[in-house]
N, C-alpha and C. Protein backbone atom coordinates (compact mmCIF):
# COMPACT_ATOMS: atom_id res chain seq x y z
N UNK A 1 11.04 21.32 -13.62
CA UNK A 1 11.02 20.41 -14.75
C UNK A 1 10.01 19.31 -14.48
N UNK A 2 9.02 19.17 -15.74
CA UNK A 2 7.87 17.81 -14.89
C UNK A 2 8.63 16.67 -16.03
N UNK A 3 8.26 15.45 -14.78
CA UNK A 3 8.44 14.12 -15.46
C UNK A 3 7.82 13.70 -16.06
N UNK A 4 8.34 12.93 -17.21
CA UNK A 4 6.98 12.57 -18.74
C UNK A 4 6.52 10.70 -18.09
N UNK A 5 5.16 11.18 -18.23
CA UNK A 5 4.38 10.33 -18.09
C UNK A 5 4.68 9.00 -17.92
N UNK A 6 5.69 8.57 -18.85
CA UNK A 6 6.14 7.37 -19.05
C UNK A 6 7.13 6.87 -18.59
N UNK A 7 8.14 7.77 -18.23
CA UNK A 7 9.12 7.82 -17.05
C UNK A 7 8.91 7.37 -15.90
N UNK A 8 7.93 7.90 -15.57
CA UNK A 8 7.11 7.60 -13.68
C UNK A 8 6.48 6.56 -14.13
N UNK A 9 6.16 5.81 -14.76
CA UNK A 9 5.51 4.71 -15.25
C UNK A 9 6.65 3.89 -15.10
N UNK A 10 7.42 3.85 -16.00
CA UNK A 10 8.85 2.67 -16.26
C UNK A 10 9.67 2.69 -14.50
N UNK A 11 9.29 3.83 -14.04
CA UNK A 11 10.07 3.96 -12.82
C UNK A 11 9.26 3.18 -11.82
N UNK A 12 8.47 3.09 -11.30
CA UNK A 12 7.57 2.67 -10.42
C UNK A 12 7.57 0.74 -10.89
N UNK A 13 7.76 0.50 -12.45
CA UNK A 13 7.66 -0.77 -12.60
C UNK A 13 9.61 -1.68 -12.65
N UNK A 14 10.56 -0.57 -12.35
CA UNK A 14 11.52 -1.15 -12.04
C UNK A 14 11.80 -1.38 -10.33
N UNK A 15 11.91 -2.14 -10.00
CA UNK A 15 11.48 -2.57 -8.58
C UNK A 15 12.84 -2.06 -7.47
N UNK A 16 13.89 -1.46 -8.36
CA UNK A 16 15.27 -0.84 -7.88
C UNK A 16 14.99 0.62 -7.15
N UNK A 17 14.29 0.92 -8.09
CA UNK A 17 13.72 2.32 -7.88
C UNK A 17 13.21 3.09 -6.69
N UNK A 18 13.29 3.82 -6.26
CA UNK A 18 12.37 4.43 -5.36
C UNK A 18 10.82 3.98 -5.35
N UNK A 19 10.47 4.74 -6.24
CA UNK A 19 9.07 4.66 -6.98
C UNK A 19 8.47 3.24 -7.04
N UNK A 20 9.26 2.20 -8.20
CA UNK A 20 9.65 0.87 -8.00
C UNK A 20 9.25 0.27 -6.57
N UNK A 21 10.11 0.29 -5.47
CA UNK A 21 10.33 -0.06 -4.03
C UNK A 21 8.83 0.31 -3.51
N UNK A 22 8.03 1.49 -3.59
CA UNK A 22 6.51 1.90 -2.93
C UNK A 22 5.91 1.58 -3.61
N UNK A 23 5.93 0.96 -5.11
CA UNK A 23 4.66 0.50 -5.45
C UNK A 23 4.87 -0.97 -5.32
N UNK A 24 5.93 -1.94 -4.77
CA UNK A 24 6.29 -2.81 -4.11
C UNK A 24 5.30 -3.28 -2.80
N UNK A 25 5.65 -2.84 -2.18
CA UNK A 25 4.96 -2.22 -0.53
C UNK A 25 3.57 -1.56 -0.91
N UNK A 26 2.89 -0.94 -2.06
CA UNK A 26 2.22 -0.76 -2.17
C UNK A 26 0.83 -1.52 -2.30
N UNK A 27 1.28 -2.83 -3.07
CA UNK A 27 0.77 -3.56 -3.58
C UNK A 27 0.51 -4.62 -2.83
N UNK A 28 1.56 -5.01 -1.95
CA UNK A 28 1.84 -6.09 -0.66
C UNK A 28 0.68 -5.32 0.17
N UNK A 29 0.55 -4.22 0.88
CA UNK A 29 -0.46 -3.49 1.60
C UNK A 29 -1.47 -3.96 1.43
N UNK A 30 -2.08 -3.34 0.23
CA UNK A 30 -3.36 -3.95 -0.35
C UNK A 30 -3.74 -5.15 -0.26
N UNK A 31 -2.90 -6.11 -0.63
CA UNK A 31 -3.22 -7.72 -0.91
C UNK A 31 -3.00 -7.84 0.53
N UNK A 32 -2.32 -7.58 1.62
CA UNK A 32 -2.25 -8.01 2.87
C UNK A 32 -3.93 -7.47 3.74
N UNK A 33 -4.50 -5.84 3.43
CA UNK A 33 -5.29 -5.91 3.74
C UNK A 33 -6.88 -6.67 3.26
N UNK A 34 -7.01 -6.56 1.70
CA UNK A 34 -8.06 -7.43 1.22
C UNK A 34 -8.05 -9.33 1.64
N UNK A 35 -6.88 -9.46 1.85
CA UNK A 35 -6.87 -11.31 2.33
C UNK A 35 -7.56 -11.31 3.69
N UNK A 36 -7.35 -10.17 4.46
CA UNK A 36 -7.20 -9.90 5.39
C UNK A 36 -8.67 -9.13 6.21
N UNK A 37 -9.51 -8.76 5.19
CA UNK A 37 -10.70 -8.49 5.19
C UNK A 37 -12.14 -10.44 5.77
N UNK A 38 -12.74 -9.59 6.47
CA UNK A 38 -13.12 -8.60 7.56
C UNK A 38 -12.26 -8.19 8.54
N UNK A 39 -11.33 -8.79 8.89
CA UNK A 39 -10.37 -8.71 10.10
C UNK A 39 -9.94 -6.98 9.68
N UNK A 40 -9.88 -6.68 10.69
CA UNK A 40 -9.30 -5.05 10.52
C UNK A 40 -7.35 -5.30 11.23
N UNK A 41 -7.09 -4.58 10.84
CA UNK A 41 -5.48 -4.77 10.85
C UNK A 41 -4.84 -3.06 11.23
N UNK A 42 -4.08 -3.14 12.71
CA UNK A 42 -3.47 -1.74 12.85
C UNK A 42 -2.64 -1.07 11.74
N UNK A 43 -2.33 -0.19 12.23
CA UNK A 43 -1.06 0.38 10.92
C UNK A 43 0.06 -0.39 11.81
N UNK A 44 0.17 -1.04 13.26
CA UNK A 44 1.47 -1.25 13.06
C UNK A 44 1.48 -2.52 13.12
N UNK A 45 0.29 -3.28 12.97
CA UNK A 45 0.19 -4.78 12.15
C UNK A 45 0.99 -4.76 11.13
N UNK A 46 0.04 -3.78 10.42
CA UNK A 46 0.99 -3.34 9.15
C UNK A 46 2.37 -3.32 9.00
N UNK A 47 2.98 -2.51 9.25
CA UNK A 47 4.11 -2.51 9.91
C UNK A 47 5.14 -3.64 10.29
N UNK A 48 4.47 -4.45 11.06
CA UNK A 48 5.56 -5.69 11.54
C UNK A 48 5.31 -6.85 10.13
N UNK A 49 4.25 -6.32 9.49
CA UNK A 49 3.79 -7.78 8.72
C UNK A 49 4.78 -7.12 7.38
N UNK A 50 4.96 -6.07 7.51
CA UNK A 50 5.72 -5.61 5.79
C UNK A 50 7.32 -4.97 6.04
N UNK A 51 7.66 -4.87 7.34
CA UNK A 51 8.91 -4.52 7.40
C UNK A 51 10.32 -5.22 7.79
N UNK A 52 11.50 -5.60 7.49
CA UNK A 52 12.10 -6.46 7.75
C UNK A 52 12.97 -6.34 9.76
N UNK A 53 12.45 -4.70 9.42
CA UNK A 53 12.69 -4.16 11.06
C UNK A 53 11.67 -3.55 11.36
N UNK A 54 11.04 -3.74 11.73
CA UNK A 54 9.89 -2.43 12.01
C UNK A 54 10.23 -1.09 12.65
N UNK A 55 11.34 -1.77 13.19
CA UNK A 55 11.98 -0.03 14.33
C UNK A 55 12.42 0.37 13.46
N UNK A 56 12.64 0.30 12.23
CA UNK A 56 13.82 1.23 11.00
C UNK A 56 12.85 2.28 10.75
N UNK A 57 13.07 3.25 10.89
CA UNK A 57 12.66 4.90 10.13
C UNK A 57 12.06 4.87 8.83
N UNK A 58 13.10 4.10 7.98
CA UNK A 58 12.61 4.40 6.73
C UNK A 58 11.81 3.24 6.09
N UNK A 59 11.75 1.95 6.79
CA UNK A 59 10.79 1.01 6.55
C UNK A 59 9.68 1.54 6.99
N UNK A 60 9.43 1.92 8.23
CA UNK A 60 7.78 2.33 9.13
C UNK A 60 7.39 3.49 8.09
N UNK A 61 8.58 4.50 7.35
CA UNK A 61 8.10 5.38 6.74
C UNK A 61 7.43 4.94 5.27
N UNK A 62 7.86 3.86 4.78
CA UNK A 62 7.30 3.30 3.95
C UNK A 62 6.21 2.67 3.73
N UNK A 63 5.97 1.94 4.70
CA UNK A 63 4.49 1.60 5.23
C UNK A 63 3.40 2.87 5.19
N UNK A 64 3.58 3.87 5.90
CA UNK A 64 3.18 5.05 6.26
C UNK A 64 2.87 5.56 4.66
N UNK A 65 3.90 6.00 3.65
CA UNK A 65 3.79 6.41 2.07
C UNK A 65 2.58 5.51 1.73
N UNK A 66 2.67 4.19 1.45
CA UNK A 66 2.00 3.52 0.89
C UNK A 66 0.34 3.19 1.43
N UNK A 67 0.49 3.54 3.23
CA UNK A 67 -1.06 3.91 3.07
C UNK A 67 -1.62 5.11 3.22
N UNK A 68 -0.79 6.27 3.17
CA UNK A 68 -1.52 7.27 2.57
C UNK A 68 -1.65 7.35 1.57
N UNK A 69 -1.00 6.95 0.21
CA UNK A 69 -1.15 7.14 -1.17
C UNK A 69 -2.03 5.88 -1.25
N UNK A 70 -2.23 4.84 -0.98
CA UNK A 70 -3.70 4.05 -1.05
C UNK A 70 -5.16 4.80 -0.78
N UNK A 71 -4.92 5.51 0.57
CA UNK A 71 -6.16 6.44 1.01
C UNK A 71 -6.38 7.62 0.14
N UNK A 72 -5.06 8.09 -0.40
CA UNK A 72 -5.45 9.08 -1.34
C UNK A 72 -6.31 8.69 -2.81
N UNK A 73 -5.99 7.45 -2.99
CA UNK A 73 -6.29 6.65 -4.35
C UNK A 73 -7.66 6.38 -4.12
N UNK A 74 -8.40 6.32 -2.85
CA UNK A 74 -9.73 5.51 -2.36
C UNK A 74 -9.62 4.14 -2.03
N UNK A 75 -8.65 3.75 -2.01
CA UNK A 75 -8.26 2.30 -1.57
C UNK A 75 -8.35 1.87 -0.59
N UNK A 76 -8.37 2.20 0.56
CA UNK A 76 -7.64 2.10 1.70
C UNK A 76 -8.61 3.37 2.85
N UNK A 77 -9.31 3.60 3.88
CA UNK A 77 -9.58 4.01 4.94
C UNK A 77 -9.05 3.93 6.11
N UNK A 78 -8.16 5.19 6.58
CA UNK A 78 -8.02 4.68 8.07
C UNK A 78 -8.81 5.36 9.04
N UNK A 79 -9.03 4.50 10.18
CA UNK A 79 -9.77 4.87 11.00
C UNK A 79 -9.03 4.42 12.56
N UNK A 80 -8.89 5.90 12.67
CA UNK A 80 -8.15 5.43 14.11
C UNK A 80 -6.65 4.47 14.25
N UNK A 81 -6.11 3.73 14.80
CA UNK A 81 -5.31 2.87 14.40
C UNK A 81 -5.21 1.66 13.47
N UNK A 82 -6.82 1.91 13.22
CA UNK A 82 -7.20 0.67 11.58
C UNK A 82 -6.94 1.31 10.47
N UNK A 83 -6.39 0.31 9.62
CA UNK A 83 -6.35 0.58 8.22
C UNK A 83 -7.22 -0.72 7.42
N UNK A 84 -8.57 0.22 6.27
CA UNK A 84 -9.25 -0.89 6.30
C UNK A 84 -9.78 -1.03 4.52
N UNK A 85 -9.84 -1.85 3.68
CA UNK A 85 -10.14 -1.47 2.47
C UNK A 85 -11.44 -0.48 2.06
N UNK A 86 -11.49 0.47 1.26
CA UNK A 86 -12.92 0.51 0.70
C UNK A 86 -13.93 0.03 -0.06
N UNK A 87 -14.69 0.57 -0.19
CA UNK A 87 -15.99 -0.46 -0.78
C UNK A 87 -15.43 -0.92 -2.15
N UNK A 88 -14.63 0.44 -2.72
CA UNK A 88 -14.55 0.05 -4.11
C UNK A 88 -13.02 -0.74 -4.20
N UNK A 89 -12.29 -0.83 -3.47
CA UNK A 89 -11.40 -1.91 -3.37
C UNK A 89 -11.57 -3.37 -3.48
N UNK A 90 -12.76 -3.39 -2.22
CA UNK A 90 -13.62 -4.65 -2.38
C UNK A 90 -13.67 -5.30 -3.11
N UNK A 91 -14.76 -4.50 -4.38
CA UNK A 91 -14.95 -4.58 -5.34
C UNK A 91 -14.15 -5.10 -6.45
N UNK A 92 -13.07 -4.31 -6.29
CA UNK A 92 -12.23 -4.60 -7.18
C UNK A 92 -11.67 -5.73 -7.15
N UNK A 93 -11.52 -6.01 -5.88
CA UNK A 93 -10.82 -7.12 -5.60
C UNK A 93 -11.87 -8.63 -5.89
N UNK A 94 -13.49 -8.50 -5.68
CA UNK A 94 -13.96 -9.47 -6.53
C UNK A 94 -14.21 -9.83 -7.67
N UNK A 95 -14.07 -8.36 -8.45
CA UNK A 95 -14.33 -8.34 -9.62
C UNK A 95 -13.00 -9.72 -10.79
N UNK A 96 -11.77 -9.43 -10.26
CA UNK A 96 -10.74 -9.77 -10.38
C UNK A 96 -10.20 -11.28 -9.83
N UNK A 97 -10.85 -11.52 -8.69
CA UNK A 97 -10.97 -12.90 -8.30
C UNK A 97 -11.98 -13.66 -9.47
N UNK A 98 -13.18 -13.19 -10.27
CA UNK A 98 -13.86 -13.67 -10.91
C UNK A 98 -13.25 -14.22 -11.96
């Protein structure tokens, strides 16, 4: 059965949600790495800076969701134990400061 468009939409913007909850953390990621630009930042920078335990499973796993689905998006590069914005993140991100 596929989910209608608008569903995964309303879901991701109720913050209860699963969906909701990673685009939460999703968004914190991003803004933690672009503030955070030039400085390069580990994934488990990451990690301690976005989790309320970092040793929890399903917090580190959340971190983990949210920067692979950033890297999948073009957002986000990792390299090695860095996680680092891309050009067009950058971008975006001055475009939007303007």
């Amino acid at each position: 059965m596929q989910e209608n468009p608008s569903q995964s939409r309303d879901s991701r913007r109720n913050p209860r949600s699963n969906a909701g909850q990673d685009a939460l953390i999703e968004r914190a990621l991003l803004s933690l790495v672009l503030v955070s630009h030039p400085d390069q930042l580990t994934f488990a920078e990451l990690v301690r800076e976005l989790s309320e335990d970092p040793e929890h499973p399903a917090q580190r796993d959340a971190v983990e969701r949210a920067v692979r689905d950033l890297t999948g998006s073009g957002l986000l590069h990792r390299h090695g134990p860095f996680v680092l914005p891309t050009r067009a993140a950058l971008r975006f991100d001055r475009l939007a400061l303007a």
